[in-house]
N, C-alpha and C. Protein backbone atom coordinates (compact mmCIF):
# COMPACT_ATOMS: atom_id res chain seq x y z
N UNK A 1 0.82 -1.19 0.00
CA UNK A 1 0.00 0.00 0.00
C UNK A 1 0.87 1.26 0.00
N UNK A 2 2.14 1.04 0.89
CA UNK A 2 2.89 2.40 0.78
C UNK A 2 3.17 2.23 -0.30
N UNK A 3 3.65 1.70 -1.04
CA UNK A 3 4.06 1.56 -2.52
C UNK A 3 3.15 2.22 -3.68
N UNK A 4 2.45 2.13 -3.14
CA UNK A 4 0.78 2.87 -4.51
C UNK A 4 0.71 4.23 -3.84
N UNK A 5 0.84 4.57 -2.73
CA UNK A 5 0.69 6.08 -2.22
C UNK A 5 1.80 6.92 -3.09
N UNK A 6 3.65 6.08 -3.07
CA UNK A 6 4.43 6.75 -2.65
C UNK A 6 4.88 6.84 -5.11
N UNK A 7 4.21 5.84 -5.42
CA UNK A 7 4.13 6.27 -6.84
C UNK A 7 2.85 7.14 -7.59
N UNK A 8 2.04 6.60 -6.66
CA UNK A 8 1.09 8.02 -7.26
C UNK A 8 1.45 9.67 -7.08
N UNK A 9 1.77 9.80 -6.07
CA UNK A 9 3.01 11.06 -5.47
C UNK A 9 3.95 11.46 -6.56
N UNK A 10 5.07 10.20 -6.27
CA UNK A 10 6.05 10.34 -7.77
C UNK A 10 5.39 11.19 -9.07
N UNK A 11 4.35 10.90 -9.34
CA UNK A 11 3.81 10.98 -10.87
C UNK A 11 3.35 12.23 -11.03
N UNK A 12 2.75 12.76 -9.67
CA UNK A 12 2.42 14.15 -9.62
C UNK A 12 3.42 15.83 -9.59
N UNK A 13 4.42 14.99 -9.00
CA UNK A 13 4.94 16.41 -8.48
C UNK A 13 6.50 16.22 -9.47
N UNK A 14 6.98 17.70 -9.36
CA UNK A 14 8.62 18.00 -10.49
C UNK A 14 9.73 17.97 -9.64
N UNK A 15 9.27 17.62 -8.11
CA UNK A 15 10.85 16.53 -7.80
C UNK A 15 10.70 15.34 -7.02
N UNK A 16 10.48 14.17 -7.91
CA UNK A 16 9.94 13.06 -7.13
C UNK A 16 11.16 12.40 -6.47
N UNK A 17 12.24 12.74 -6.26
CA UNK A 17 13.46 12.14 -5.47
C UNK A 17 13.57 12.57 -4.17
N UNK A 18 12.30 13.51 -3.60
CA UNK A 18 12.02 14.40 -2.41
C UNK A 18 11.04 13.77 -2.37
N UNK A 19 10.23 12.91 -2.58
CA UNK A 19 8.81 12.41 -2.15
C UNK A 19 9.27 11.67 -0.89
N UNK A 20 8.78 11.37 0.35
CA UNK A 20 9.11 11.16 0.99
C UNK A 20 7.56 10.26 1.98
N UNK A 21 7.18 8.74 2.13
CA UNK A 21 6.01 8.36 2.57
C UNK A 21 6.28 7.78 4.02
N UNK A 22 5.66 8.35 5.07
CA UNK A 22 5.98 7.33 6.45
C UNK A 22 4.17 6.91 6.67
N UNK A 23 4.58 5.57 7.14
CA UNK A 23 3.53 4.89 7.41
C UNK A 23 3.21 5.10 9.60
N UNK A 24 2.45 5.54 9.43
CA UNK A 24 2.12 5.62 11.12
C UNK A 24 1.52 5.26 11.59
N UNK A 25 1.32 3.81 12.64
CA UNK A 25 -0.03 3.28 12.98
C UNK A 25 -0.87 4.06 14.29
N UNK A 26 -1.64 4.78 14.24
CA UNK A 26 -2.66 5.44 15.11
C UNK A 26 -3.88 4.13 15.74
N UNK A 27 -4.59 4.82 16.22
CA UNK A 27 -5.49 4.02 17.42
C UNK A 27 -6.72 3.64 16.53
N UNK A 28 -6.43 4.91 15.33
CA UNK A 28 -7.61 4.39 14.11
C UNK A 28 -7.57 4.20 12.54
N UNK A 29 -6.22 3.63 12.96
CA UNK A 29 -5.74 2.22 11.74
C UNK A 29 -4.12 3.28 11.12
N UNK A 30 -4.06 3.00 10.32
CA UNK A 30 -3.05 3.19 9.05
C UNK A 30 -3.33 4.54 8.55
N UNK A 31 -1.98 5.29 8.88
CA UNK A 31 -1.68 6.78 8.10
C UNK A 31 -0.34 6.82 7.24
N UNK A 32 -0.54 7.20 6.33
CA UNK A 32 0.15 7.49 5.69
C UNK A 32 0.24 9.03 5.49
N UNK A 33 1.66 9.58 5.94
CA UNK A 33 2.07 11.21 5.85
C UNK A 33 3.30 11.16 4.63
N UNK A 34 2.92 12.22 3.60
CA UNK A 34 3.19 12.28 2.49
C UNK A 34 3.87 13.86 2.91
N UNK A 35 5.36 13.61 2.44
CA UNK A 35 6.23 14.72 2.58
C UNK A 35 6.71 15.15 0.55
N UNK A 36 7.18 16.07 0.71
CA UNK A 36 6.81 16.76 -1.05
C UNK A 36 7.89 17.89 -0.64
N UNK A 37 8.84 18.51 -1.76
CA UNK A 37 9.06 19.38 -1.82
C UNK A 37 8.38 20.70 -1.18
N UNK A 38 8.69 21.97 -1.44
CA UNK A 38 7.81 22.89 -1.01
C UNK A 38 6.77 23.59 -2.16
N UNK A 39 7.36 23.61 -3.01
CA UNK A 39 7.24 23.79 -4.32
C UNK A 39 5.75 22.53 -5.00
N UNK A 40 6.25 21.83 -4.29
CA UNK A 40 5.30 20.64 -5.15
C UNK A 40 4.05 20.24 -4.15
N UNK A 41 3.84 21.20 -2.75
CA UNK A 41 2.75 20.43 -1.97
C UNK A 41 1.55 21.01 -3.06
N UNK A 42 1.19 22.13 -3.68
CA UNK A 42 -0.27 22.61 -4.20
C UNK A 42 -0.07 21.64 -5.21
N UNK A 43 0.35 21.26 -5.98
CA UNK A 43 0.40 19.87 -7.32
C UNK A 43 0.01 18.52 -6.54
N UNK A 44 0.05 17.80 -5.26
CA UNK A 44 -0.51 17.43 -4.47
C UNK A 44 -1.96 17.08 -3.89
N UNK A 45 -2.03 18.35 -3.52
CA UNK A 45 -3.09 19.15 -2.82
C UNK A 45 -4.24 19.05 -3.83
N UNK A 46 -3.88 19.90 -4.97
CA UNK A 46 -5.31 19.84 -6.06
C UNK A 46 -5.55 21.14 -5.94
N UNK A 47 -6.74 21.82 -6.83
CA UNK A 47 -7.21 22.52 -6.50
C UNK A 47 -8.66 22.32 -5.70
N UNK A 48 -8.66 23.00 -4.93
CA UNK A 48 -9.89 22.54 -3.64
C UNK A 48 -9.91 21.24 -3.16
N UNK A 49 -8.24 20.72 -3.31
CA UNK A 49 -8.14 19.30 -2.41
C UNK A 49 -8.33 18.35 -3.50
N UNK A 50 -8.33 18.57 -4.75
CA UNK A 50 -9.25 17.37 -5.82
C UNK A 50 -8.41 16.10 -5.54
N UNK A 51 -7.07 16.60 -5.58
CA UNK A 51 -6.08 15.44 -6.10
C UNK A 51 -5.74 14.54 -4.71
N UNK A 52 -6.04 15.15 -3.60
CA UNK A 52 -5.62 14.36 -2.63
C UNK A 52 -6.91 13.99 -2.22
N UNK A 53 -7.85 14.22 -2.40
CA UNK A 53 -9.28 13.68 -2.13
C UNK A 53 -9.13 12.21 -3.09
N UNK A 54 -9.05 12.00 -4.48
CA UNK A 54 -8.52 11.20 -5.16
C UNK A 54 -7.78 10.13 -4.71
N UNK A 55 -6.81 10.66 -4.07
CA UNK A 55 -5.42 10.30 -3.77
C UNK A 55 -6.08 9.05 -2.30
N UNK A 56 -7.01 9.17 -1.99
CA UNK A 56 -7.95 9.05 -0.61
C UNK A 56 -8.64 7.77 -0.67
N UNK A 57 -9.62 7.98 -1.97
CA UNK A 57 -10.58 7.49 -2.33
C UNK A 57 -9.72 6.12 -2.96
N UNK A 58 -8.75 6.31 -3.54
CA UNK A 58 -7.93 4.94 -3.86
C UNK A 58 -7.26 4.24 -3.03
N UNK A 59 -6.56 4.29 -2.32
CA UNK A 59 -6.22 3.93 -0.77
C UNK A 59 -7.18 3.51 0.19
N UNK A 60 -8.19 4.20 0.41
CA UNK A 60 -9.16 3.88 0.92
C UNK A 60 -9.83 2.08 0.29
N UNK A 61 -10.19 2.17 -0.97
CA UNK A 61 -10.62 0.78 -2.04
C UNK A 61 -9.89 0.20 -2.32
N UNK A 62 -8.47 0.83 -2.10
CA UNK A 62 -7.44 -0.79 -1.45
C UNK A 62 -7.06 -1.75 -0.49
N UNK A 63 -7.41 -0.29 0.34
CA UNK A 63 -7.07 -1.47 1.37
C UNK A 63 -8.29 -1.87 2.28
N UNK A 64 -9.55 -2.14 1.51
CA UNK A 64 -10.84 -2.51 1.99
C UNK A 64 -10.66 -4.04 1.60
N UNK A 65 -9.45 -5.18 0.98
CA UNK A 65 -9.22 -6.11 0.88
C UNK A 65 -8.74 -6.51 2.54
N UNK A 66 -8.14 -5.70 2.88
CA UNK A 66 -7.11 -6.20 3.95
C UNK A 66 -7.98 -5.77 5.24
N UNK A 67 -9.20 -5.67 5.32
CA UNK A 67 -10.01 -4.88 6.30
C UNK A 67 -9.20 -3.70 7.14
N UNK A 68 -8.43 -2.65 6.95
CA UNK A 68 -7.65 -2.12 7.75
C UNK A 68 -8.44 -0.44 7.04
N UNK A 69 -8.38 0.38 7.71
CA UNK A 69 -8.94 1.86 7.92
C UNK A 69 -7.33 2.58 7.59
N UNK A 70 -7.09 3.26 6.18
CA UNK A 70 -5.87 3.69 6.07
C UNK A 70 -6.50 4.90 5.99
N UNK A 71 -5.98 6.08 6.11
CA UNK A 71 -5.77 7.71 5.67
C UNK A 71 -4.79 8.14 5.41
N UNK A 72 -4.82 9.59 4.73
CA UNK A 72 -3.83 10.14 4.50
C UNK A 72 -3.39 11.82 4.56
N UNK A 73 -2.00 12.02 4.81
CA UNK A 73 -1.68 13.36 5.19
C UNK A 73 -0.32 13.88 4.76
N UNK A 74 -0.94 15.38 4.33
CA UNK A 74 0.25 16.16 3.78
C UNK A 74 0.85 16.37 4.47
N UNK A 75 2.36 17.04 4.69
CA UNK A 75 3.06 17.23 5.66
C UNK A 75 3.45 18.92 5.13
C-alpha cells in the first residue's frame, strides 16, 4: 500500500526524489504522511483538495481487501 501512495506522489509532483512516505499506525488504523518538496505540496493538494481527495478514495478501495482503515496526510 505504501508503494501505490508513494508512486502516485512520484507521478504528480517535479521533484519526485524528495517524495518522501511514512507509514504511522494510530489508534484508528493506518496513516500514511506524504512529505513533497515545497514547491510541489499545491500539485498534491489539487485545487480545492481534488487530487488528494482522489489520492484518498484509492487507498481507501485498497485497502478494503485487507479490512484495515488507512488515511492520509500532507506534511
Amino acid at each position: 500500500m505504501r508503494e501505490l501512495v508513494e508512486l502516485i506522489t512520484r507521478g504528480l509532483v517535479d521533484e519526485p526524489d524528495q517524495v518522501r512516505v511514512y507509514e504511522v499506525q494510530s489508534e484508528k488504523g493506518l496513516v500514511y504522511q506524504i512529505s513533497v518538496a515545497p514547491s510541489d505540496v499545491g500539485k498534491v493538494i489539487g485545487k480545492g483538495g481534488r487530487i488528494v481527495k482522489s489520492m484518498r478514495t484509492v487507498v481507501s478501495a485498497a485497502s478494503l481487501q485487507d479490512n484495515r482503515r488507512v488515511s492520509i496526510e500532507i506534511l
